[in-house]
Protein backbone atom coordinates (compact mmCIF):
# COMPACT_ATOMS: atom_id res chain seq x y z
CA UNK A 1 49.81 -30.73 -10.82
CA UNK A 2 50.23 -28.28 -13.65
CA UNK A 3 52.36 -29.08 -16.57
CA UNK A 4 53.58 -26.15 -18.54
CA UNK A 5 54.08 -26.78 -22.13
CA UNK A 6 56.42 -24.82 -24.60
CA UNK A 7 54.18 -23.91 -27.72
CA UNK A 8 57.30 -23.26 -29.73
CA UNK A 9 57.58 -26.83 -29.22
CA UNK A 10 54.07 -28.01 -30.25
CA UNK A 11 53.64 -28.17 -34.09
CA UNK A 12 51.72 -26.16 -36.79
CA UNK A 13 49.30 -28.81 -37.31
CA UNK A 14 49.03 -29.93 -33.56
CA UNK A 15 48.13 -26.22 -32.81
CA UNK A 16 45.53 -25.95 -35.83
CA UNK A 17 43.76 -29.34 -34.50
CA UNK A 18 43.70 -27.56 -31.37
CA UNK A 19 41.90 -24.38 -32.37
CA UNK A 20 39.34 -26.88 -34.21
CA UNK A 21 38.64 -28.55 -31.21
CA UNK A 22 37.93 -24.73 -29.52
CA UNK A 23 35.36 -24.43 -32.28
CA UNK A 24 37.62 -22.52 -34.62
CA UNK A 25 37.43 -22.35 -38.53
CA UNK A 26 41.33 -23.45 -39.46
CA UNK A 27 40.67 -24.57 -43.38
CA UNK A 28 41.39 -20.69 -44.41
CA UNK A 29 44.66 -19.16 -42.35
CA UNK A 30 46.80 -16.48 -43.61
CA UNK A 31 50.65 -17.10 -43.04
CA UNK A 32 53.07 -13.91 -43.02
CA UNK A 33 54.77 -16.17 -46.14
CA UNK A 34 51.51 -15.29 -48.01
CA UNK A 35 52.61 -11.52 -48.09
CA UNK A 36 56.38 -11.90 -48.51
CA UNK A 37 56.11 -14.46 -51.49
CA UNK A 38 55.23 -11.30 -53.50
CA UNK A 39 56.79 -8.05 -51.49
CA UNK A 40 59.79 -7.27 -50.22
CA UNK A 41 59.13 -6.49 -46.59
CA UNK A 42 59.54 -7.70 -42.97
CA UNK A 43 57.28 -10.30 -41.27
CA UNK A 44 56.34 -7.62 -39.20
CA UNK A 45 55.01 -5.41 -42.32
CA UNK A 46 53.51 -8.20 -43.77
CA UNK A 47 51.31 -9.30 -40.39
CA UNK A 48 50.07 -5.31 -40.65
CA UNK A 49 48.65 -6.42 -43.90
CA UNK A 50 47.19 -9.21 -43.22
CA UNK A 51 45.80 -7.71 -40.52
CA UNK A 52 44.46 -4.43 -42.22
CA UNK A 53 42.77 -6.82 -44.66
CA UNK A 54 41.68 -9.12 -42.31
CA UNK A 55 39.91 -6.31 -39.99
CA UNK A 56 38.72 -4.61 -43.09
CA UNK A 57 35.14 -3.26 -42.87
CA UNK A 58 34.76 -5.16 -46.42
CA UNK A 59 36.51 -7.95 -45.84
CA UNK A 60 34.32 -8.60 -42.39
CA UNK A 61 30.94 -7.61 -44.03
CA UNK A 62 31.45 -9.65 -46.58
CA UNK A 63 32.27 -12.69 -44.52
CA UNK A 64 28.96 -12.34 -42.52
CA UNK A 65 27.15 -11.86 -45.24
CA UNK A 66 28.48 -14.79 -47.05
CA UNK A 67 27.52 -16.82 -43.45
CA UNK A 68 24.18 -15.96 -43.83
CA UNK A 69 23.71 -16.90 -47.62
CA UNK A 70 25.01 -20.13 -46.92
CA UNK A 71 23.21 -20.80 -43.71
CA UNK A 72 19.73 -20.00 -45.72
CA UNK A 73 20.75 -21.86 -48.16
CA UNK A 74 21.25 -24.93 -46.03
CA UNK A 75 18.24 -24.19 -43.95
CA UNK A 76 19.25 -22.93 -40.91
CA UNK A 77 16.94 -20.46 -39.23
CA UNK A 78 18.64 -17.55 -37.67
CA UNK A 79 17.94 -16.99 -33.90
CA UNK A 80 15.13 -14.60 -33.01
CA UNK A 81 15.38 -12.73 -29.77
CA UNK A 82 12.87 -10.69 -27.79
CA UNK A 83 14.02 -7.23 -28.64
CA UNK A 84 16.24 -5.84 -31.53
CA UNK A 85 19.37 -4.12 -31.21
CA UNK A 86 19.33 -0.46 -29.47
CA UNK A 87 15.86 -1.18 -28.02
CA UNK A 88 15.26 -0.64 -24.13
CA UNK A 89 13.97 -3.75 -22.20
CA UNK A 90 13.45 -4.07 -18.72
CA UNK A 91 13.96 -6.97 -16.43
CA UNK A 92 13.85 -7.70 -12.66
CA UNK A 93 16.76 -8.63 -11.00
CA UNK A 94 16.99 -9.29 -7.14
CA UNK A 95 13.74 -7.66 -6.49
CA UNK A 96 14.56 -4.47 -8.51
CA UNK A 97 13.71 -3.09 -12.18
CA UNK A 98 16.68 -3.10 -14.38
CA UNK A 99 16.53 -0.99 -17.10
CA UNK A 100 18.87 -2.24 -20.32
CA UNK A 101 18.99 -1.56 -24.08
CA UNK A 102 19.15 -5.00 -26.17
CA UNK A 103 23.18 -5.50 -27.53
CA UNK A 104 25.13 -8.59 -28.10
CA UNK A 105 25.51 -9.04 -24.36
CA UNK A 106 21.58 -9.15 -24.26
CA UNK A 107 21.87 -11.98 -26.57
CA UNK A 108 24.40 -13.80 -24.90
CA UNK A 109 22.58 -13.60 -21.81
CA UNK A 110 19.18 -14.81 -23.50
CA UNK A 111 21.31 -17.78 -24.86
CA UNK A 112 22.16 -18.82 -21.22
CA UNK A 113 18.90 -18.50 -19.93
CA UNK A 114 16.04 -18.35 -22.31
CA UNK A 115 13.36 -18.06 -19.40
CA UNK A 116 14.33 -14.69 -18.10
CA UNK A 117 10.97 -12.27 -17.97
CA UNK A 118 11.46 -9.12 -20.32
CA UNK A 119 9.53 -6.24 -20.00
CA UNK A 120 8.94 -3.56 -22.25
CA UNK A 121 8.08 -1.03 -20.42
CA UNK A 122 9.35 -0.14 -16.76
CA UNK A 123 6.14 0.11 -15.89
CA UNK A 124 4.71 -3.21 -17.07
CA UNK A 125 8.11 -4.44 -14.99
CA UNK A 126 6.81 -2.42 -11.76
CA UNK A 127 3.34 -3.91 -12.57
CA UNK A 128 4.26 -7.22 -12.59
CA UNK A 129 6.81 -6.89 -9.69
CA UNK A 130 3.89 -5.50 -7.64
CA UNK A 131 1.79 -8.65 -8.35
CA UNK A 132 4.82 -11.19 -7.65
CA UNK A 133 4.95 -9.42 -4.26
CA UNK A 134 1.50 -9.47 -3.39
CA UNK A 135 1.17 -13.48 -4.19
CA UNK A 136 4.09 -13.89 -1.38
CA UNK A 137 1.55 -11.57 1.05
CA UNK A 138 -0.66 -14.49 0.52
């Protein structure tokens, strides 16, 4: 049974312990009230500037570069991957060569499965195809 639940109903705080739980950062959020303390202007205007700060190229830059100072300066190694972004890679997939350049998908793939075979070449993928299907000959 599904229960449906009003989240007009469900408080500020309930819904901010939520988003926690999901993994989100909740210390630092932005209220339209943070705008129209200082300017005259509708909650409407004042969510477009949050959000045009917010989505800044700056703003965003700045926030991942700020993650990575503080994750070095804790000690946390940054993930290395196979291939670097814009780079072709090759894999097999169902018996055939898949040709892909490495993206954020790429990565989020690797992170599900770490053991997949990359090529980096098609032809080191054919090569290596050919020998999988000559051990089955066997």
């Amino acid at each position: 049974m599904k229960v449906e639940i009003d989240l007009k109903e469900v408080s500020s705080e309930d819904l901010r312990q939520e988003l926690e739980l999901r993994g989100t950062y909740t210390e630092n959020l932005w209220h339209v009230d943070d705008v129209m303390k200082k300017y005259d202007c509708t909650s409407e205007e004042a969510l477009n500037v949050l959000d045009s700060v917010m989505q800044s190229e700056w703003m965003v830059e700045t926030i991942f570069d700020m993650i990575d100072e503080q994750a070095e300066a804790k000690g946390i190694k940054e993930k290395t991957y196979p291939f670097n972004e814009g780079e072709d890679y090759w894999t097999i997939e169902g018996g055939v060569v898949v040709h892909s350049y490495w993206d954020w998908v790429s990565e989020d793939m690797h992170d599900e499965n770490p053991n997949t075979k990359y090529f980096s070449s098609r032809e080191e993928a054919l090569d290596f195809l050919k020998m999988i299907k000559n051990l089955h000959n066997f």
